[in-house]
Protein backbone atom coordinates (compact mmCIF):
# COMPACT_ATOMS: atom_id res chain seq x y z
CA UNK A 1 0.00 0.00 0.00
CA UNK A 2 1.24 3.48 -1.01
CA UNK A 3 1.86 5.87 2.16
CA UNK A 4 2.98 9.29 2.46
CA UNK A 5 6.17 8.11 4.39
CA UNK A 6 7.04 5.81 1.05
CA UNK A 7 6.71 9.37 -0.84
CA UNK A 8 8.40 11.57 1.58
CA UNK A 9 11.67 8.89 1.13
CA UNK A 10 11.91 9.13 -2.73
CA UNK A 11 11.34 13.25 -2.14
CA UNK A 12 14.76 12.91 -1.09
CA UNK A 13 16.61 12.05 -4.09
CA UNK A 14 17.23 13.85 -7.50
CA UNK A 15 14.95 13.26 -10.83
CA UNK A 16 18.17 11.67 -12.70
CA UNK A 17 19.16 9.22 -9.97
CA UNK A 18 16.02 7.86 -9.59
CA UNK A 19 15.37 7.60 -13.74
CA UNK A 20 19.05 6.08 -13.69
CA UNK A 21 17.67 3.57 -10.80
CA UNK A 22 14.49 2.70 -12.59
CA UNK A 23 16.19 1.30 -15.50
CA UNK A 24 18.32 -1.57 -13.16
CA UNK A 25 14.79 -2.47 -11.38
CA UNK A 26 12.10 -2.30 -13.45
CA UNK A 27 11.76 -3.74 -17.29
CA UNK A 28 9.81 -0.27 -18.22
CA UNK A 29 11.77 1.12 -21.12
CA UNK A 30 12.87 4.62 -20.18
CA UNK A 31 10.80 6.48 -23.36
CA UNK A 32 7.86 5.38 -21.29
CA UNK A 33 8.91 7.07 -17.96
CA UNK A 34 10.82 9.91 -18.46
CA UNK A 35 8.86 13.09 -19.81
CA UNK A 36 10.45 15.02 -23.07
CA UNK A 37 12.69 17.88 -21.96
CA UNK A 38 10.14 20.56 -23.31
CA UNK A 39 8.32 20.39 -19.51
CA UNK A 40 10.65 21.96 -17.48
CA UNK A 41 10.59 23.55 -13.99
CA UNK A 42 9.62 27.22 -13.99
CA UNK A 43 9.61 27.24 -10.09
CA UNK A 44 13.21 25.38 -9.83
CA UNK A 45 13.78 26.36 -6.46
CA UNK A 46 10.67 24.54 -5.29
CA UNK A 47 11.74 21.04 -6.17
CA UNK A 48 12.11 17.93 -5.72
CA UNK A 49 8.27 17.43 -6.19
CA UNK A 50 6.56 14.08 -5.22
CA UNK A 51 2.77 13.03 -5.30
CA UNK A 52 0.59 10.73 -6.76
CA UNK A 53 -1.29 11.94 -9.93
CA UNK A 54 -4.87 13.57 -10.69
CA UNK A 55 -5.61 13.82 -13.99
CA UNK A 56 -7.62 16.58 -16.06
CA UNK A 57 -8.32 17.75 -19.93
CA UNK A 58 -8.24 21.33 -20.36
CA UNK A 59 -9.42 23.91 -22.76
CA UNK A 60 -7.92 27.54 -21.97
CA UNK A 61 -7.40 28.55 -25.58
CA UNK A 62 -10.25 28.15 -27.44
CA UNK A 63 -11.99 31.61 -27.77
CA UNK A 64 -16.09 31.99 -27.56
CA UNK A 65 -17.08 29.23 -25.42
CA UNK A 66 -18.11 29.21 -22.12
CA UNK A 67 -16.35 28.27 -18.96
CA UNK A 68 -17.39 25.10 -17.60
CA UNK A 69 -15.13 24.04 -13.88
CA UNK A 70 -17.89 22.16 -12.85
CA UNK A 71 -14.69 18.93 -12.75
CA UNK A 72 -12.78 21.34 -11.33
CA UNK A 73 -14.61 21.44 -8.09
CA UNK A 74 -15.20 18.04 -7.81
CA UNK A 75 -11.47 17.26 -8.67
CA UNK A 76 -10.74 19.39 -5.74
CA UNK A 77 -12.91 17.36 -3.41
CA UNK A 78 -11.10 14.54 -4.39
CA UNK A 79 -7.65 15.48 -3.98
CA UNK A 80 -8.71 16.70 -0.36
CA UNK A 81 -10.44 13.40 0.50
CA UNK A 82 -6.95 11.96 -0.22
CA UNK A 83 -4.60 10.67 2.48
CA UNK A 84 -1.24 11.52 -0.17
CA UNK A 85 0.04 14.45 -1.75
CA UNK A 86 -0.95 14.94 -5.44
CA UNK A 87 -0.17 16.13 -8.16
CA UNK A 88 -2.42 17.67 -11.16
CA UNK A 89 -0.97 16.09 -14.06
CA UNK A 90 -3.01 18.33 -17.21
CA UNK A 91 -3.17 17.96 -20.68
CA UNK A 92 -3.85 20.82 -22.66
CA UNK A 93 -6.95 20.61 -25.31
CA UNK A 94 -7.72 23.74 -26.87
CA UNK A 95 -7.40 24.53 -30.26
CA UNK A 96 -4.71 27.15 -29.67
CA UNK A 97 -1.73 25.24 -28.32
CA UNK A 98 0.58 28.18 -28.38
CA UNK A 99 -2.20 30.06 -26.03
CA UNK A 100 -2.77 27.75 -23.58
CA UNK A 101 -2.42 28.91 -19.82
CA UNK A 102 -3.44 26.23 -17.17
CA UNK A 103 -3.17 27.87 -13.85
CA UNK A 104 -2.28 31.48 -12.38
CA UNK A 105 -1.50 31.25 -8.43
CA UNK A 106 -5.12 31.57 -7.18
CA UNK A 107 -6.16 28.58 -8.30
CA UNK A 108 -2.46 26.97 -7.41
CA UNK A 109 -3.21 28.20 -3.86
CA UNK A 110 -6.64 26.44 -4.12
CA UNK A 111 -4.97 23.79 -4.71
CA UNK A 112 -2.19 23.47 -2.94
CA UNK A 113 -4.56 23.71 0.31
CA UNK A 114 -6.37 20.46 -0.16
CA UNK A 115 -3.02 18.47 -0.60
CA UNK A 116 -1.59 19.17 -4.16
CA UNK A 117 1.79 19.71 -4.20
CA UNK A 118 2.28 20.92 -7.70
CA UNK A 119 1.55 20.33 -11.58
CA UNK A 120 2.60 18.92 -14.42
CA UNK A 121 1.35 20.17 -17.82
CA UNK A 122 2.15 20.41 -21.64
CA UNK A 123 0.94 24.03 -21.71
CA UNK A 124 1.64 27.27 -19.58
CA UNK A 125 1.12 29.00 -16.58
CA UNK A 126 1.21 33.07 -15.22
CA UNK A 127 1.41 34.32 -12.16
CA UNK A 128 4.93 32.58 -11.39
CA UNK A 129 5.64 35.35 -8.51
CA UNK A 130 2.29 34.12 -6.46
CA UNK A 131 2.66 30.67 -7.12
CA UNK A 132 6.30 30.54 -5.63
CA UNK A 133 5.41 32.35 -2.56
CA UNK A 134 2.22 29.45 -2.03
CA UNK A 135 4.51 27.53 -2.40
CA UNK A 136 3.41 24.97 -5.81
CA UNK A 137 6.09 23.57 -7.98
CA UNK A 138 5.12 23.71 -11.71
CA UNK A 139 6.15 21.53 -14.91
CA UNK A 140 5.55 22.74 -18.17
CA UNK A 141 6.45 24.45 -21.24
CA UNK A 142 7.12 27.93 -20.32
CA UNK A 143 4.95 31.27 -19.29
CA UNK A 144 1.80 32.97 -20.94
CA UNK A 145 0.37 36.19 -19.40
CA UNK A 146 -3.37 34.78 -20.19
CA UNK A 147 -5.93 32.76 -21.57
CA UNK A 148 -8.99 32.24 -22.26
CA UNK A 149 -12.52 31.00 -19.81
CA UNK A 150 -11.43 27.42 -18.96
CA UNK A 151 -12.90 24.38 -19.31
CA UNK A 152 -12.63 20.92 -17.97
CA UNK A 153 -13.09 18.61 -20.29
CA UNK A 154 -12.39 15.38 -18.15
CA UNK A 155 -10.66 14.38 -15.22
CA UNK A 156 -9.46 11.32 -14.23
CA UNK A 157 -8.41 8.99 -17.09
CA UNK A 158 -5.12 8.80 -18.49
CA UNK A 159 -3.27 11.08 -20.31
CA UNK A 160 -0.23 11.84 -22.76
CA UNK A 161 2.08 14.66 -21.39
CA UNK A 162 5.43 15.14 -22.62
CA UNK A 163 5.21 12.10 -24.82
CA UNK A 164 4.30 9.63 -22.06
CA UNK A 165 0.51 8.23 -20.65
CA UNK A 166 0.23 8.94 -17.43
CA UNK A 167 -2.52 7.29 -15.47
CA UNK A 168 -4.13 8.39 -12.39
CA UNK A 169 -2.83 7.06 -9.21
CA UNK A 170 0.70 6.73 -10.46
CA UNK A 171 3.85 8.53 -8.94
CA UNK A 172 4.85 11.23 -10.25
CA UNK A 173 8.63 12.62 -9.51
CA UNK A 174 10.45 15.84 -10.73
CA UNK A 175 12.43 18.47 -10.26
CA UNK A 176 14.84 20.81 -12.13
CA UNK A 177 15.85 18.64 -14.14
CA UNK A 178 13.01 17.29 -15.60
CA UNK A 179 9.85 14.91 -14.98
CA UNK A 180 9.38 11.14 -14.86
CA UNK A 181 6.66 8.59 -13.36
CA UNK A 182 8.06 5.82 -11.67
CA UNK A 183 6.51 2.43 -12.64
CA UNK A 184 4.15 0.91 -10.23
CA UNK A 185 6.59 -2.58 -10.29
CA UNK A 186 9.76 -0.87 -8.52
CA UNK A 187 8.07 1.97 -6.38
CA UNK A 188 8.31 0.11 -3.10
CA UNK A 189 12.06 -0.98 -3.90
CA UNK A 190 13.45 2.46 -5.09
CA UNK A 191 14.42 4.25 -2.35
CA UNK A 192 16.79 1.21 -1.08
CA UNK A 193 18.47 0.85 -4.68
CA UNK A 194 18.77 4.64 -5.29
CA UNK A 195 20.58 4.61 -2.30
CA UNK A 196 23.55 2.01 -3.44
CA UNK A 197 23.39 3.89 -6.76
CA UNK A 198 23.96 7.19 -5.56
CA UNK A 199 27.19 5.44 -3.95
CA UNK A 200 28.02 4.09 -6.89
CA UNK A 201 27.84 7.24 -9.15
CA UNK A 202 29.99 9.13 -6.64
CA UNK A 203 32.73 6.86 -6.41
CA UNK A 204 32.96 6.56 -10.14
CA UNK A 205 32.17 10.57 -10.63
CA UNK A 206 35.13 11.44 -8.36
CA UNK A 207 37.71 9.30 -10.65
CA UNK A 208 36.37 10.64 -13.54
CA UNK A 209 37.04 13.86 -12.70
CA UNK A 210 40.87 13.37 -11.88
CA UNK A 211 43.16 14.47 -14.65
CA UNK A 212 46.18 12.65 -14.12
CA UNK A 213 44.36 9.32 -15.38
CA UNK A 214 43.90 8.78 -19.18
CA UNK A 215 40.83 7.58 -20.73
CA UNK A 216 41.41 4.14 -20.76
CA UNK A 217 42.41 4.00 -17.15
CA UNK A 218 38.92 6.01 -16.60
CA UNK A 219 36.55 3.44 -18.44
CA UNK A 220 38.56 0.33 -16.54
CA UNK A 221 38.19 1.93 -12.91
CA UNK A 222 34.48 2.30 -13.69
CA UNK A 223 34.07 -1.62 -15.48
CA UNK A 224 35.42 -2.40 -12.30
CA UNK A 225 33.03 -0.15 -10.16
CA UNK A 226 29.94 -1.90 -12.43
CA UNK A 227 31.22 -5.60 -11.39
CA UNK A 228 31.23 -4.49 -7.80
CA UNK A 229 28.17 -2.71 -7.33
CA UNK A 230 25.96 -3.86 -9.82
CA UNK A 231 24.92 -0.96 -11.72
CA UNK A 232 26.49 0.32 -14.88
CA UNK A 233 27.58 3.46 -16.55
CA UNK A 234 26.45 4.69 -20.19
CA UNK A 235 29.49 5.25 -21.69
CA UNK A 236 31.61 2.44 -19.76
CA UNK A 237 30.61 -0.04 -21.92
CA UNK A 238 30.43 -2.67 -19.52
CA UNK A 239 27.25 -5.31 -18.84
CA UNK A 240 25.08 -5.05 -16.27
């Protein structure tokens, strides 16, 4: 069973190390885990961000229509009836792409006070100032100073962001670096293993670094490292 303790655990490591991690535990091929670079952290100094996901189709570009946040509300509800911290994971719908604006910071302070931690969206956001001070990390692909009356289309059933389906009730991770969801299979083993690998990346980081060993000498110290701990390195060329 999921808990917020599990969560708070994997809060503690970095995006990388834990998509690194993934790919020694779990037979998920990374292009379905690890969301394309263009969603990127526009409150950096927010992050690491953890939570489990609440989905939602959204129309803030399409101009003449009416505002409909009836889902809204009763996404809300949900996300407050919820014993772990969440994350709105949105996918944008309208029929201007380029004018799409998810959230400003009143309705990230909404909902950041019944237990979502931040959001994760292929379209924009404003009001970067207000959100920081709430404070709600956001993912996405940039800024836009406004949009149009919103609508929810649907909540709740998976969706593509950044190249990847995201389902509700998965794990969401991210931080400066980037986004990923971490497979359901390894989510109760990661903490331990991202542990060992962090060991092993800094052992190997702090010979690669040195400059009175040649390259050769470099990808042998780290074969070595990979026989020893277990993990491998991308460039190494060594087996698992």
């Amino acid at each position: 069973m999921m808990t917020a303790d599990l969560l708070h655990e994997l809060r503690d490591f970095d995006t990388p190390l834990l998509a690194n991690t993934i790919g020694y535990i779990s037979p998920v091929p990374p292009h379905q885990y690890y969301l394309s670079g263009e969603i990127q952290s526009v409150t950096p100094p927010l992050g690491p961000t953890i939570g489990v996901a609440f989905t939602a189709e959204i129309d803030s570009s399409t101009p003449g229509e009416p505002g409909d946040t009836e889902l809204y509300w009763k996404l809300l509800e949900m996300m407050r009836q919820s014993s772990l911290p969440s994350i709105l994971v949105a996918k944008a719908v309208g029929s201007r792409p380029e004018h799409e604006c998810m959230i400003g910071d009143g309705m990230a302070k909404t909902l950041f006070s019944v237990g979502c931690v931040g959001l994760v969206s292929d379209s924009r956001v404003r009001d970067i100032a207000g959100i920081m001070t709430t404070p709600f990390a956001v993912y996405c692909r940039g800024r836009a100073v406004h949009h149009e009356a919103l609508r929810f289309r649907f909540i709740n059933r998976p969706v593509e962001v950044g190249g990847v389906t995201i389902t509700p009730g998965e794990v969401i991770h991210a931080d400066q670096n980037g986004v990923i969801r971490i497979p359901p299979d390894c989510i109760r083993d990661l903490a331990g293993y991202a542990i060992k690998n962090r060991a092993f990346e800094h052992e190997a980081h702090m010979f690669l670094r040195r400059t009175d060993k040649s390259p050769a000498e470099k990808r042998a110290h780290v074969q070595s490292l990979v026989q020893k701990c277990g993990f491998n390195d991308c460039v190494s060329g060594a087996a698992r």
